[in-house]
N, C-alpha and C. Protein backbone atom coordinates (compact mmCIF):
# COMPACT_ATOMS: atom_id res chain seq x y z
N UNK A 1 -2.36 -33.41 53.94
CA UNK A 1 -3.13 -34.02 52.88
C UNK A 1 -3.20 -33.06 51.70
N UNK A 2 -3.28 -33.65 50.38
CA UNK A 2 -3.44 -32.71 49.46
C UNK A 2 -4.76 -32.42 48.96
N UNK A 3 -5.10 -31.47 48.19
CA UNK A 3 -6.31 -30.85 48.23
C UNK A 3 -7.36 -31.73 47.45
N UNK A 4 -6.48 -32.89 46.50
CA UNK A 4 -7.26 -33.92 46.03
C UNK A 4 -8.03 -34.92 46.94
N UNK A 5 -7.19 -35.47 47.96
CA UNK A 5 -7.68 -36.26 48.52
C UNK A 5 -8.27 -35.76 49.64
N UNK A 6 -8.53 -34.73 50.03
CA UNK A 6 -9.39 -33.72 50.66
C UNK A 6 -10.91 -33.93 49.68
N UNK A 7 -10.63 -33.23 48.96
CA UNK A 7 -11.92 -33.15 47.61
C UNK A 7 -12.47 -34.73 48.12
N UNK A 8 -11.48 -35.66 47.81
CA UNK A 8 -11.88 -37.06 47.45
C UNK A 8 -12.79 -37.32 48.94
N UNK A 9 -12.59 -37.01 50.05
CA UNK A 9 -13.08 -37.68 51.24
C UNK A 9 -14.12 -36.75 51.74
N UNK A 10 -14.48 -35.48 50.84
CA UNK A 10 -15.62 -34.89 51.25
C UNK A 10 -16.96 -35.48 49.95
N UNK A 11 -16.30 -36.13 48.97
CA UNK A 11 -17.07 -36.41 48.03
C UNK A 11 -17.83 -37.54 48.61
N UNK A 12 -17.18 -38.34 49.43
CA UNK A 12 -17.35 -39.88 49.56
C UNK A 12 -18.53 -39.65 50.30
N UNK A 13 -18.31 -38.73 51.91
CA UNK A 13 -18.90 -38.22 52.62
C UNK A 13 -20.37 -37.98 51.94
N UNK A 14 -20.54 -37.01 51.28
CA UNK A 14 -21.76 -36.41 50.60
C UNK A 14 -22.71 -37.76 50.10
N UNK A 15 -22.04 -38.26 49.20
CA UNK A 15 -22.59 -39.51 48.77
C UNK A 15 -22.80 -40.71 49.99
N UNK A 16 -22.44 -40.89 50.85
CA UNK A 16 -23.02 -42.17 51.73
C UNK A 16 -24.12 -41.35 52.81
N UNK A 17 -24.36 -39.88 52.72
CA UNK A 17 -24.82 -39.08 53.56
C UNK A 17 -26.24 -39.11 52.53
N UNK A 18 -26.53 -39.45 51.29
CA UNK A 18 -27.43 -39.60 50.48
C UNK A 18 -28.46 -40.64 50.59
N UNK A 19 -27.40 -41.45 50.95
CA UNK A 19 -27.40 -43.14 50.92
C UNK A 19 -28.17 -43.49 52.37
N UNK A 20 -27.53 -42.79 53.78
CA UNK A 20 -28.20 -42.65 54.63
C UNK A 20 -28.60 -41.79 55.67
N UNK A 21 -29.10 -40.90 55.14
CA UNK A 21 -30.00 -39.77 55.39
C UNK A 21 -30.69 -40.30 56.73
N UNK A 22 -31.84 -40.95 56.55
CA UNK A 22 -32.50 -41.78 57.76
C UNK A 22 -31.90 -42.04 58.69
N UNK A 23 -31.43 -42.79 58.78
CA UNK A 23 -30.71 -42.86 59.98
C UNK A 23 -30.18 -42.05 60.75
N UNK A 24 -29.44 -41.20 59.91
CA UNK A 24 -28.65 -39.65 60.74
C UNK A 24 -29.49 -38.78 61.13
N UNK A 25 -30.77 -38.76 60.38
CA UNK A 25 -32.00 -38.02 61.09
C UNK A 25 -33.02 -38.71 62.44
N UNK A 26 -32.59 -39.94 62.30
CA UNK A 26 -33.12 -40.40 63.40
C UNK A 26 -32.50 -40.32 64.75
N UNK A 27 -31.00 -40.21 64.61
CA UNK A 27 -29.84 -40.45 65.50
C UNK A 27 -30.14 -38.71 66.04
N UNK A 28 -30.40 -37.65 65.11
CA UNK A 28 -30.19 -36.06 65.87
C UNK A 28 -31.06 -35.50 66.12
N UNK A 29 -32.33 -35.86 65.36
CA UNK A 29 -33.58 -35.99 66.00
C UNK A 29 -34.44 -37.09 66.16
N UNK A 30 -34.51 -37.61 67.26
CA UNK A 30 -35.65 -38.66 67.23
C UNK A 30 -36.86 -38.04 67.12
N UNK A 31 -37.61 -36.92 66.91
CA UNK A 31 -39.00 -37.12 67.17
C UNK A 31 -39.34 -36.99 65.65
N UNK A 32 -38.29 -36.69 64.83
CA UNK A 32 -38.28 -36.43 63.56
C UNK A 32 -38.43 -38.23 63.19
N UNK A 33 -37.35 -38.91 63.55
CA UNK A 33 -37.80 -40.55 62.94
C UNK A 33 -38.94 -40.58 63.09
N UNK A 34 -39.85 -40.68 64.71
CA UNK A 34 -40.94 -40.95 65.47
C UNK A 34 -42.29 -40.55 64.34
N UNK A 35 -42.22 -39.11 64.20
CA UNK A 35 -43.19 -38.49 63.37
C UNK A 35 -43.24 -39.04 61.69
N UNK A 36 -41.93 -39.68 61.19
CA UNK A 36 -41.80 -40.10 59.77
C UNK A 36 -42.79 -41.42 59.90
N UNK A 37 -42.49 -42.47 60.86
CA UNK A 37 -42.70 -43.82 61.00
C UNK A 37 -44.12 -43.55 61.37
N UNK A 38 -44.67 -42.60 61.99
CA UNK A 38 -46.12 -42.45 62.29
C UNK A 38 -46.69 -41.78 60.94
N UNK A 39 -46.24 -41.55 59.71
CA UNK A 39 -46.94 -40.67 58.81
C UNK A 39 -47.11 -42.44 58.08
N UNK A 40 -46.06 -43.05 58.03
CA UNK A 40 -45.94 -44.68 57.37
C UNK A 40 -47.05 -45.19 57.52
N UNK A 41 -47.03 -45.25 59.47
CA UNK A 41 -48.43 -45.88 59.52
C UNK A 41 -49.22 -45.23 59.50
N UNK A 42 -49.86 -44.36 59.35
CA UNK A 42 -51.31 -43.66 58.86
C UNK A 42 -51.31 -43.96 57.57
N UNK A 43 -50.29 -44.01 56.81
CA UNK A 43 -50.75 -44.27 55.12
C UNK A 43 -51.15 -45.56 55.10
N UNK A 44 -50.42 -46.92 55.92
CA UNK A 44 -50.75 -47.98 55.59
C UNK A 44 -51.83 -48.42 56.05
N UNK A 45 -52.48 -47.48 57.07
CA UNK A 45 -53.91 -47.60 57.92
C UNK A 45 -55.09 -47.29 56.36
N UNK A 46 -54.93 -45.80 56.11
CA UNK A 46 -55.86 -45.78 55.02
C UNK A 46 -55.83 -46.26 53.75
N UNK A 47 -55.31 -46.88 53.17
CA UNK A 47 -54.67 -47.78 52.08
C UNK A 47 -55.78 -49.16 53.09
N UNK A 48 -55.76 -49.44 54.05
CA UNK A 48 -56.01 -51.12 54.10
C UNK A 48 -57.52 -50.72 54.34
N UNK A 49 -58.09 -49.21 55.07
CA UNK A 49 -59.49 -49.36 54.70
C UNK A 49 -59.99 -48.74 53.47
N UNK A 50 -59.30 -48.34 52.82
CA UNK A 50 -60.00 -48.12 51.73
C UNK A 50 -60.18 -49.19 50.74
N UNK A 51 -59.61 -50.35 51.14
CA UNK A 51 -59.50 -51.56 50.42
C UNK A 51 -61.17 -52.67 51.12
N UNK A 52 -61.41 -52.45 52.27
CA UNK A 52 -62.33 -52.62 53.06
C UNK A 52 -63.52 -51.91 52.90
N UNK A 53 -63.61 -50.72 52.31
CA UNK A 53 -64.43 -49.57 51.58
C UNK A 53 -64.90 -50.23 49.98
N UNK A 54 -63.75 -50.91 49.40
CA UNK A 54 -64.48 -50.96 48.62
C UNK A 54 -63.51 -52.37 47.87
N UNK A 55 -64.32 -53.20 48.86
CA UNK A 55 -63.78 -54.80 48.33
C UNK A 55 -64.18 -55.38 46.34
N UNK A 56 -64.84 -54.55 45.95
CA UNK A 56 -65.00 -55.01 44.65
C UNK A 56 -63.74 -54.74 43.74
N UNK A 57 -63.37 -53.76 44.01
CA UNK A 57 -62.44 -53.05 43.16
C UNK A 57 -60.68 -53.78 44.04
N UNK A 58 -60.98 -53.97 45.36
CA UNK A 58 -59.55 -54.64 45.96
C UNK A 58 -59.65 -56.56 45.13
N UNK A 59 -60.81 -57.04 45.17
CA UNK A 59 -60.51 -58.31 43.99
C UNK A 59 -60.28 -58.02 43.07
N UNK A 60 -60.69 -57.36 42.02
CA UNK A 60 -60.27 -56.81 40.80
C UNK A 60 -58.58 -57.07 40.68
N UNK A 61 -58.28 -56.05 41.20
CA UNK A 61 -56.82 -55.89 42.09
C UNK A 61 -55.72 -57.09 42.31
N UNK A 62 -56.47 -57.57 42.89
CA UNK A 62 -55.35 -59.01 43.04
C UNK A 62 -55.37 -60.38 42.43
């Protein structure tokens, strides 16, 4: 192969490795997915009571 299309297939690489990051971190570490998807739901936990905290301002809102 020449050194272009070398260049060319490590470029491609880099860029779909951007694209999916997640996944490849889930695939070599799972406790790394496990711990991401548990930080998700804790945010979406306090986000829905703080909306429950303070229902005046969540009508406002919508």
């Amino acid at each position: 192969m020449s050194e272009e299309i070398v260049a060319l297939i490590i470029t491609v690489a880099i860029i779909a490795l951007l694209f999916a990051w997640a996944p490849f971190l889930n695939f070599i570490c799972p406790p790394c997915g496990r711990f991401l998807a548990q930080r998700r739901m804790e945010k979406e936990t306090a986000a829905k009571q703080s909306i429950k905290k303070h229902p005046q301002i969540a009508a406002i809102r919508r």
